[in-house]
PDB file of N, CA and C in Angstrom:
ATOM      1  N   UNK A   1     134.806  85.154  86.021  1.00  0.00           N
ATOM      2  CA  UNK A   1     135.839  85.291  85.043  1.00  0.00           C
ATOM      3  C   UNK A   1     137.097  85.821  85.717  1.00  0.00           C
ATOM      4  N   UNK A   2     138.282  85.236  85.479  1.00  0.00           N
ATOM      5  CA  UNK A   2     139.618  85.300  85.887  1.00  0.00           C
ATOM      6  C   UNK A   2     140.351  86.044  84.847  1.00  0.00           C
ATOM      7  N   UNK A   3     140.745  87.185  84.535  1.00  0.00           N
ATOM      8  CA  UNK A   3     141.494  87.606  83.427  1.00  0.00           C
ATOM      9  C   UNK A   3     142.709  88.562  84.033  1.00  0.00           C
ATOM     10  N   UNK A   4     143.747  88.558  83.556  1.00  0.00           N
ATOM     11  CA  UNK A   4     144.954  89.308  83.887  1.00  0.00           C
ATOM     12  C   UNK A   4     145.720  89.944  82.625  1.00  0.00           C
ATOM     13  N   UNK A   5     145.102  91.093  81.872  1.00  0.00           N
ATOM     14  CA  UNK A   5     145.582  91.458  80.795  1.00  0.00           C
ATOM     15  C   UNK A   5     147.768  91.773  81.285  1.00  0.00           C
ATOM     16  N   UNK A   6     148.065  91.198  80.001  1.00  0.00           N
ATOM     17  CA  UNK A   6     149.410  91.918  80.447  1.00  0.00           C
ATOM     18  C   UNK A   6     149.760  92.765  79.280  1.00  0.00           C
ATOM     19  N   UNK A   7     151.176  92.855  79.675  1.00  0.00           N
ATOM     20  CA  UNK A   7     151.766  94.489  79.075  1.00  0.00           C
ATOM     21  C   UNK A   7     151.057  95.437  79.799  1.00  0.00           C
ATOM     22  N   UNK A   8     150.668  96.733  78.393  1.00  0.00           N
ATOM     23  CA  UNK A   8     150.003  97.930  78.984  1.00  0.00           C
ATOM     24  C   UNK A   8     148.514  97.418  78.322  1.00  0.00           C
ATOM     25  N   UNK A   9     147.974  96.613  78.407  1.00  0.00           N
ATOM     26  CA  UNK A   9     146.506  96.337  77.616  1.00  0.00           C
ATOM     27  C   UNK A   9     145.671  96.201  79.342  1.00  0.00           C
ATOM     28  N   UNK A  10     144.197  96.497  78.748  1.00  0.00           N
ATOM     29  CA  UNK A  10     143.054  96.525  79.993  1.00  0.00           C
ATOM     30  C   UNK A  10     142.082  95.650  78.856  1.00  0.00           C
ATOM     31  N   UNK A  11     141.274  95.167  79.523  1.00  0.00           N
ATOM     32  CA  UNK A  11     139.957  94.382  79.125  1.00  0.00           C
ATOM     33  C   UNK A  11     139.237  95.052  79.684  1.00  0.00           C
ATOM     34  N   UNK A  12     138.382  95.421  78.116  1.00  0.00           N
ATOM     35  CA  UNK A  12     137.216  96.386  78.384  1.00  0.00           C
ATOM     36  C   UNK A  12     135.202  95.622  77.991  1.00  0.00           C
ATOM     37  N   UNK A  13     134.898  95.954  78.268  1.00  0.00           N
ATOM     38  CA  UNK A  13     133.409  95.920  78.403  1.00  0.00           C
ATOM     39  C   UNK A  13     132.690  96.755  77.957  1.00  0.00           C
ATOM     40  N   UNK A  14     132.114  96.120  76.018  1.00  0.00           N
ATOM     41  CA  UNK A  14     131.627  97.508  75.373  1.00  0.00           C
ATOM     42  C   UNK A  14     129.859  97.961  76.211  1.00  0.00           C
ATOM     43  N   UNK A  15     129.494  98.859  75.880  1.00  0.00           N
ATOM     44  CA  UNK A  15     128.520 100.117  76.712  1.00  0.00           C
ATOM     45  C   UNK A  15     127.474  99.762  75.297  1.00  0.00           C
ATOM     46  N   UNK A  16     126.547  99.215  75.650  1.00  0.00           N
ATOM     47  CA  UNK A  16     125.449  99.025  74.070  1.00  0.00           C
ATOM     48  C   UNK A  16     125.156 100.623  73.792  1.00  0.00           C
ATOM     49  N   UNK A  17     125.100 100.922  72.511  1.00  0.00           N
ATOM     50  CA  UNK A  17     124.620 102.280  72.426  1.00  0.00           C
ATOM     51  C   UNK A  17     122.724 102.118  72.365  1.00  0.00           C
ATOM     52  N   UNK A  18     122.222 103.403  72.345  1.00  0.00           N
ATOM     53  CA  UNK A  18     120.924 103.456  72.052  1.00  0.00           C
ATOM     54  C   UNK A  18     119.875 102.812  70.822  1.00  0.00           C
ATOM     55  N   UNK A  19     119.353 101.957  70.561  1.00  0.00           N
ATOM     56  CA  UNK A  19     118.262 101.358  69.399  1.00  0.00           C
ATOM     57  C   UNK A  19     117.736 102.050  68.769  1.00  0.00           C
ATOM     58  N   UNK A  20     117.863 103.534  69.160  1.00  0.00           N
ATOM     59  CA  UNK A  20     116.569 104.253  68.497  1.00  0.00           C
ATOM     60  C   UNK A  20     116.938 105.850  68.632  1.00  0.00           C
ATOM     61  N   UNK A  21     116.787 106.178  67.857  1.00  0.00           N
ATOM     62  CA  UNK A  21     116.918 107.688  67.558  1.00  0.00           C
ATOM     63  C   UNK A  21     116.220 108.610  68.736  1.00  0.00           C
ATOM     64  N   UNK A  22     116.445 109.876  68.354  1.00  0.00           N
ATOM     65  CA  UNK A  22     115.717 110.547  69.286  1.00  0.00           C
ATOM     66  C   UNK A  22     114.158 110.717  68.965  1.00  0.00           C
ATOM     67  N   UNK A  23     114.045 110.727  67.610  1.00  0.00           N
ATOM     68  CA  UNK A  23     112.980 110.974  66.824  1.00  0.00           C
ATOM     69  C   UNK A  23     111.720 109.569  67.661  1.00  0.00           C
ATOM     70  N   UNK A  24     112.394 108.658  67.777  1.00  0.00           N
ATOM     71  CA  UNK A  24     112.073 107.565  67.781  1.00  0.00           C
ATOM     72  C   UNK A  24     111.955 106.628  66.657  1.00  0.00           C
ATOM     73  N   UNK A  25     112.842 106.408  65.914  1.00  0.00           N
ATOM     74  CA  UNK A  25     113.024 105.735  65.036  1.00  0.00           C
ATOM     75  C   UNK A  25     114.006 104.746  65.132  1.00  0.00           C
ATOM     76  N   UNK A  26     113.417 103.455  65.308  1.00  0.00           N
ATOM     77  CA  UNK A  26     114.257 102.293  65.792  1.00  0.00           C
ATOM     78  C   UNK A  26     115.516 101.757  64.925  1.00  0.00           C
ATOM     79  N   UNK A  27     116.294 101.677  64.980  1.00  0.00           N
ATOM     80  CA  UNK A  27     117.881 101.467  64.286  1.00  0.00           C
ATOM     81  C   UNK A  27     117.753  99.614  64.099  1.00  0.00           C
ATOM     82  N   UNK A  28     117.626  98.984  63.129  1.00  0.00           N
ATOM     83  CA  UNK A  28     117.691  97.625  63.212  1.00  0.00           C
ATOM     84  C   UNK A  28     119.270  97.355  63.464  1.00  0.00           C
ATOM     85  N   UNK A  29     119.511  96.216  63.818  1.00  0.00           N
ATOM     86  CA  UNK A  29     120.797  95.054  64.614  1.00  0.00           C
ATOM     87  C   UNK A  29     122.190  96.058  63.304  1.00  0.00           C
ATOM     88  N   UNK A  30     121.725  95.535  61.714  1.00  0.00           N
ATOM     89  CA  UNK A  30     122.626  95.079  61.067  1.00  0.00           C
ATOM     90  C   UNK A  30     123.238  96.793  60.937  1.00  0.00           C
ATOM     91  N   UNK A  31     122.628  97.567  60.802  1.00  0.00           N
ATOM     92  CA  UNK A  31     122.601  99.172  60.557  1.00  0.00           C
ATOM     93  C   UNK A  31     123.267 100.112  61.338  1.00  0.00           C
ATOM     94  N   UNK A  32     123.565  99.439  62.785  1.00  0.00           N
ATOM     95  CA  UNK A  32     124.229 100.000  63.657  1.00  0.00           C
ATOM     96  C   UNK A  32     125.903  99.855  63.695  1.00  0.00           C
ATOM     97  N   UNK A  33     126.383 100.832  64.164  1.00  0.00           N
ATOM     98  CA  UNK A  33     128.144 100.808  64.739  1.00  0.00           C
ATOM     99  C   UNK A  33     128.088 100.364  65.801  1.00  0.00           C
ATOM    100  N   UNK A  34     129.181  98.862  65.625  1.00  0.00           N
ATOM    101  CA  UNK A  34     129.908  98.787  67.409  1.00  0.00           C
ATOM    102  C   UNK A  34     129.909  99.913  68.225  1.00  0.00           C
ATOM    103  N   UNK A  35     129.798 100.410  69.502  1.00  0.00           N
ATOM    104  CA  UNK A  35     130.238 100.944  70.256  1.00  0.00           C
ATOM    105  C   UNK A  35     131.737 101.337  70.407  1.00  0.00           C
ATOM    106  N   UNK A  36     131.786 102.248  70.523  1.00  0.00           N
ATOM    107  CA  UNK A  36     133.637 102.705  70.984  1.00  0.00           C
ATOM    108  C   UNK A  36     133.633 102.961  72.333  1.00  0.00           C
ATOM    109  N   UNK A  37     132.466 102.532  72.879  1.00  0.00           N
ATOM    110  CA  UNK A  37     132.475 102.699  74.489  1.00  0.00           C
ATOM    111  C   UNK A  37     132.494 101.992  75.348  1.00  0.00           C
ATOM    112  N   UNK A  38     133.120 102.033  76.557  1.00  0.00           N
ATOM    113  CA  UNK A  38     133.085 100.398  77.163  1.00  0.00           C
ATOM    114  C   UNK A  38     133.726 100.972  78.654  1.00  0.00           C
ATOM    115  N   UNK A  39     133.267  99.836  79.367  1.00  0.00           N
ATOM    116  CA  UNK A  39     133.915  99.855  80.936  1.00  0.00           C
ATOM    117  C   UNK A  39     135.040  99.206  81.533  1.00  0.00           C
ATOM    118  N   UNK A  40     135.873  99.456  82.068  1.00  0.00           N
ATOM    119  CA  UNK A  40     137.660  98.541  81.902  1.00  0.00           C
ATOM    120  C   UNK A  40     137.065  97.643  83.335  1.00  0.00           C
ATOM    121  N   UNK A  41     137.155  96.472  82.551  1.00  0.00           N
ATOM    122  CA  UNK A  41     136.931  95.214  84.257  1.00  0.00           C
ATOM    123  C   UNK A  41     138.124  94.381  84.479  1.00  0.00           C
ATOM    124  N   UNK A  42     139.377  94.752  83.367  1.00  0.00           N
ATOM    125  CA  UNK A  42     140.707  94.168  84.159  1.00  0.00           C
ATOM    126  C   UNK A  42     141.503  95.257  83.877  1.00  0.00           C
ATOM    127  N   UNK A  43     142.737  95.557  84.594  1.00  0.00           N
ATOM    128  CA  UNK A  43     143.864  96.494  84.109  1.00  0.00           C
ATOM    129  C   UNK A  43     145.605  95.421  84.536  1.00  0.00           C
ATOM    130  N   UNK A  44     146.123  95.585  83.511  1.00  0.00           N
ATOM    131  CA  UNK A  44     147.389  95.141  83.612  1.00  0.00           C
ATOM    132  C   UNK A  44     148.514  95.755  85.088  1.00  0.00           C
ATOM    133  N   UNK A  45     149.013  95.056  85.465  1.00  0.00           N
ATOM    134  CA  UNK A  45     150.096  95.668  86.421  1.00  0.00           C
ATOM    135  C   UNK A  45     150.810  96.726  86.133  1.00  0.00           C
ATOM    136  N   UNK A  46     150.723  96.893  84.531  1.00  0.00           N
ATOM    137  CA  UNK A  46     151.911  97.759  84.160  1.00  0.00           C
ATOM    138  C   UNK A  46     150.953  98.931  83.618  1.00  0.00           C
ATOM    139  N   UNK A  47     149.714  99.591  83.794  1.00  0.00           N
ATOM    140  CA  UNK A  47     149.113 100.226  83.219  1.00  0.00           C
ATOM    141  C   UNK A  47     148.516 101.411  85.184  1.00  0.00           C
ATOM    142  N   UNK A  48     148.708 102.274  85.067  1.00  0.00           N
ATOM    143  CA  UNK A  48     148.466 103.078  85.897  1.00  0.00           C
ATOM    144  C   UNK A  48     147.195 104.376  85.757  1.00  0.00           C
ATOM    145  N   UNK A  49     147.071 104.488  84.859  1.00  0.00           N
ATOM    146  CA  UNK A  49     146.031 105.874  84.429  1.00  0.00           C
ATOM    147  C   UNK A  49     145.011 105.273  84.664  1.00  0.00           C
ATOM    148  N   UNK A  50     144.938 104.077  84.317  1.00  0.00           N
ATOM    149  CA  UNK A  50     143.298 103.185  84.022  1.00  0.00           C
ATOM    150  C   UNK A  50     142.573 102.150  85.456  1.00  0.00           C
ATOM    151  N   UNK A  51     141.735 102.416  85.454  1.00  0.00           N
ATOM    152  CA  UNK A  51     141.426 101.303  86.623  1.00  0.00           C
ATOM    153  C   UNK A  51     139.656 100.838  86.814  1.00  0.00           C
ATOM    154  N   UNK A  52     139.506  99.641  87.039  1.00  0.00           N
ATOM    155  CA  UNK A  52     138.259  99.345  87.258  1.00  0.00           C
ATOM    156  C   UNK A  52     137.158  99.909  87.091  1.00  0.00           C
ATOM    157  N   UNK A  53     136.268  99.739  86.110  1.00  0.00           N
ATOM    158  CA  UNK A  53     134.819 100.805  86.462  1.00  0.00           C
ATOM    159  C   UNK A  53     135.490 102.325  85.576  1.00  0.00           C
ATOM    160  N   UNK A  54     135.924 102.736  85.165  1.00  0.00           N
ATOM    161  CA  UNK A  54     136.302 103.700  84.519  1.00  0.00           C
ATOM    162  C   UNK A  54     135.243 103.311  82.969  1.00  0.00           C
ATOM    163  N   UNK A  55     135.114 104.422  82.621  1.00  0.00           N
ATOM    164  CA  UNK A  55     134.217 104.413  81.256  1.00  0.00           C
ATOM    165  C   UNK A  55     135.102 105.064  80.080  1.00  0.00           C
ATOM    166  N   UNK A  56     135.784 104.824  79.234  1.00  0.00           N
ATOM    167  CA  UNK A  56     136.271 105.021  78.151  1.00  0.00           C
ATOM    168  C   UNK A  56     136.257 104.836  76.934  1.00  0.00           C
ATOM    169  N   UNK A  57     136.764 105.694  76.163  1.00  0.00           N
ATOM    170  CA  UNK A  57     136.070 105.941  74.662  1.00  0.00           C
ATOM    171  C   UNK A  57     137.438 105.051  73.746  1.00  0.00           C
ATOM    172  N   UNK A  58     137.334 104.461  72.952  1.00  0.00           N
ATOM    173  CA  UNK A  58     138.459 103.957  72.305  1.00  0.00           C
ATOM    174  C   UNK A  58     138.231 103.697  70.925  1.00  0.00           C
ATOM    175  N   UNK A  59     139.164 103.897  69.326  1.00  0.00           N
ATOM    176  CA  UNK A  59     138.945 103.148  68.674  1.00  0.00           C
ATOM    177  C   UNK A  59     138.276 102.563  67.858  1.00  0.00           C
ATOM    178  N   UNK A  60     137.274 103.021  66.631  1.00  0.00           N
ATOM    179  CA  UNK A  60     136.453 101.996  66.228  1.00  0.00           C
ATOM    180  C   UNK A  60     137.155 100.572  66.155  1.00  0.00           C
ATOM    181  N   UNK A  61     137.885 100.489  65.501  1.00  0.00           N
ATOM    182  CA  UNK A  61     139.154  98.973  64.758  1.00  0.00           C
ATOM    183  C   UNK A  61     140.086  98.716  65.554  1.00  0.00           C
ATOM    184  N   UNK A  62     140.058  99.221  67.212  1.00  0.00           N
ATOM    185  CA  UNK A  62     141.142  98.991  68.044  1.00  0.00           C
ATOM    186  C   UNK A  62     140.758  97.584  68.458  1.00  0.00           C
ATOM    187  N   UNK A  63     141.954  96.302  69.116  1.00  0.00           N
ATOM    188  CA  UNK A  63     141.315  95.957  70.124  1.00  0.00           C
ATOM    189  C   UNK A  63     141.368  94.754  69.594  1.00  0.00           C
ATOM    190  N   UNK A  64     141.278  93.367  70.274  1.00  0.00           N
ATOM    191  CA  UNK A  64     140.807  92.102  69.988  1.00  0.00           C
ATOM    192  C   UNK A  64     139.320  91.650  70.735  1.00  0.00           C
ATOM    193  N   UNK A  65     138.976  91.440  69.989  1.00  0.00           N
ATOM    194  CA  UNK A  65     137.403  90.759  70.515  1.00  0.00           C
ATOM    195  C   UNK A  65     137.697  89.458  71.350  1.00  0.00           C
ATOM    196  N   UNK A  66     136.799  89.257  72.535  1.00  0.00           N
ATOM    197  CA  UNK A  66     137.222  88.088  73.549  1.00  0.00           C
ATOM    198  C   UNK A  66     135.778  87.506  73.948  1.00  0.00           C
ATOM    199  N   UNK A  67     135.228  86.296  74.088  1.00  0.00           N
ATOM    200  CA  UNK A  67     134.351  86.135  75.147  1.00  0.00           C
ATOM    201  C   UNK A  67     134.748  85.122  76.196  1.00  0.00           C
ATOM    202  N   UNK A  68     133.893  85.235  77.336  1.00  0.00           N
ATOM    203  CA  UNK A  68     133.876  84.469  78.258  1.00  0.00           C
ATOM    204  C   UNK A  68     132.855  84.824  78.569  1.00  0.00           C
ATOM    205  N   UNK A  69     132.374  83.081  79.167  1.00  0.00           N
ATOM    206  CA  UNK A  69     131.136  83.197  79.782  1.00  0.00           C
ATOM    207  C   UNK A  69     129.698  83.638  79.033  1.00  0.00           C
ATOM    208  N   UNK A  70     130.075  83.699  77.526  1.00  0.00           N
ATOM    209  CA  UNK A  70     128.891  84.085  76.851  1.00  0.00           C
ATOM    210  C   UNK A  70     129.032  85.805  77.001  1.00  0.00           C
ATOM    211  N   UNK A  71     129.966  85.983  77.260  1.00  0.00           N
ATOM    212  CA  UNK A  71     129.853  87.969  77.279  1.00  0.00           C
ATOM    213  C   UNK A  71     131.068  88.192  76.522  1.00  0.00           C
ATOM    214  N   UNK A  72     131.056  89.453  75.675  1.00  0.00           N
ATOM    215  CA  UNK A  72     131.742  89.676  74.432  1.00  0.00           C
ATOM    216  C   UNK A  72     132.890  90.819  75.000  1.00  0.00           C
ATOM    217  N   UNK A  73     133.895  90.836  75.537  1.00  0.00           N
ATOM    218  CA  UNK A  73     135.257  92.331  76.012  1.00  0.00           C
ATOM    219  C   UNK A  73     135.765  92.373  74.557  1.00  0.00           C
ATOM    220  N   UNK A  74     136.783  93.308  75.459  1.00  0.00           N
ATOM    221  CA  UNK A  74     137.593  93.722  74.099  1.00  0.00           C
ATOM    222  C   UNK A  74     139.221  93.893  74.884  1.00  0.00           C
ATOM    223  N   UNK A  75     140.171  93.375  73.981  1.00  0.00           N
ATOM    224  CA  UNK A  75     141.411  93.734  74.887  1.00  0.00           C
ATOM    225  C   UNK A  75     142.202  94.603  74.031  1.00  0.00           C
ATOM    226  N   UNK A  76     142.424  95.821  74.720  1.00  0.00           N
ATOM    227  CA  UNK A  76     142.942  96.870  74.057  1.00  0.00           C
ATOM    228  C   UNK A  76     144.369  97.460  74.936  1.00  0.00           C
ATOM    229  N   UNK A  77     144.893  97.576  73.824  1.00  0.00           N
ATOM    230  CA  UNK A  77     146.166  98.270  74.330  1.00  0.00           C
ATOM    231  C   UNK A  77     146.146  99.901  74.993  1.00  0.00           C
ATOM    232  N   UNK A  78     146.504 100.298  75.841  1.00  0.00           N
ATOM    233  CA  UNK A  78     146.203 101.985  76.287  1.00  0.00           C
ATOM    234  C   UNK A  78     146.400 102.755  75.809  1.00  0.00           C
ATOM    235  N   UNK A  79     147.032 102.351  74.219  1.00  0.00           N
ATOM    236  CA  UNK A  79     147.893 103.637  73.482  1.00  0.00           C
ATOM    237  C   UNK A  79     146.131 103.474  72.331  1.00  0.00           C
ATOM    238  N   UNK A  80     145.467 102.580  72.170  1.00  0.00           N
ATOM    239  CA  UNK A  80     143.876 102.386  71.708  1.00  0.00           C
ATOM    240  C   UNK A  80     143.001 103.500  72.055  1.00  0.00           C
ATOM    241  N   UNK A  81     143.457 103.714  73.723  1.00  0.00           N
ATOM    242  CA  UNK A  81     142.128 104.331  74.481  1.00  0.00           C
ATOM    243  C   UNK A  81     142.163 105.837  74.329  1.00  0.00           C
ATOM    244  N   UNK A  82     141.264 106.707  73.883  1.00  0.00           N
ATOM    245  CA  UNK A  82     141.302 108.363  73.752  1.00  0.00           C
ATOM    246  C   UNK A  82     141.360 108.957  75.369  1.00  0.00           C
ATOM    247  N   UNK A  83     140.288 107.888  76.150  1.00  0.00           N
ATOM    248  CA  UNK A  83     140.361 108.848  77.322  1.00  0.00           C
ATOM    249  C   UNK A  83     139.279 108.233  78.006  1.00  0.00           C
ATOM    250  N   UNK A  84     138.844 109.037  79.373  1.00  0.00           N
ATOM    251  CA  UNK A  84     138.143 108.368  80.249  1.00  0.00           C
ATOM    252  C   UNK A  84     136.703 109.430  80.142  1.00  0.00           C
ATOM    253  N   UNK A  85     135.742 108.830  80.398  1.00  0.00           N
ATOM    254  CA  UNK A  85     134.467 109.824  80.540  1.00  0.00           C
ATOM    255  C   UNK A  85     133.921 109.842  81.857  1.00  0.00           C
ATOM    256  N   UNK A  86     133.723 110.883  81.870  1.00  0.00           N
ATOM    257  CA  UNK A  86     133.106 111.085  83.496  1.00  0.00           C
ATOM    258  C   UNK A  86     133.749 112.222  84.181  1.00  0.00           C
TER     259      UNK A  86
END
């Protein structure tokens, strides 16, 4: 995949959350929240804080949904993103 977000937007890569409780109680498909978590695998020229492989929290309703290749990103603007984890 070839992608070059522009402006200040990065293409991110949501982080699946956990299926199942701690209890162990399995969470079915429909019952669960998107993730607000994800890994940035493009960054714009014009975006500096953010870069490759970074793990960040963003947004429930931020963001445009994208696929390629059968895999689901998200392209979000940086003013979207809360911050980096790690």
């Amino acid at each position: 995949m070839n992608f070059q977000p522009l402006g200040k937007r990065v293409l991110v890569k949501r982080v699946e959350e956990a299926t199942t409780t701690m209890s162990g109680i399995i969470i079915p498909d429909n019952a669960q929240e998107k993730p607000s978590r994800g890994e940035v695998v493009a960054v714009s020229k014009e975006v500096t804080e953010l870069e490759n492989g970074n793990q960040v929290l963003f947004g429930k309703y931020s963001g445009n949904e994208v696929s390629f290749d059968g895999d689901k990103y998200m392209v979000l603007d940086t003013d979207d993103i809360f911050g980096i984890i790690g």
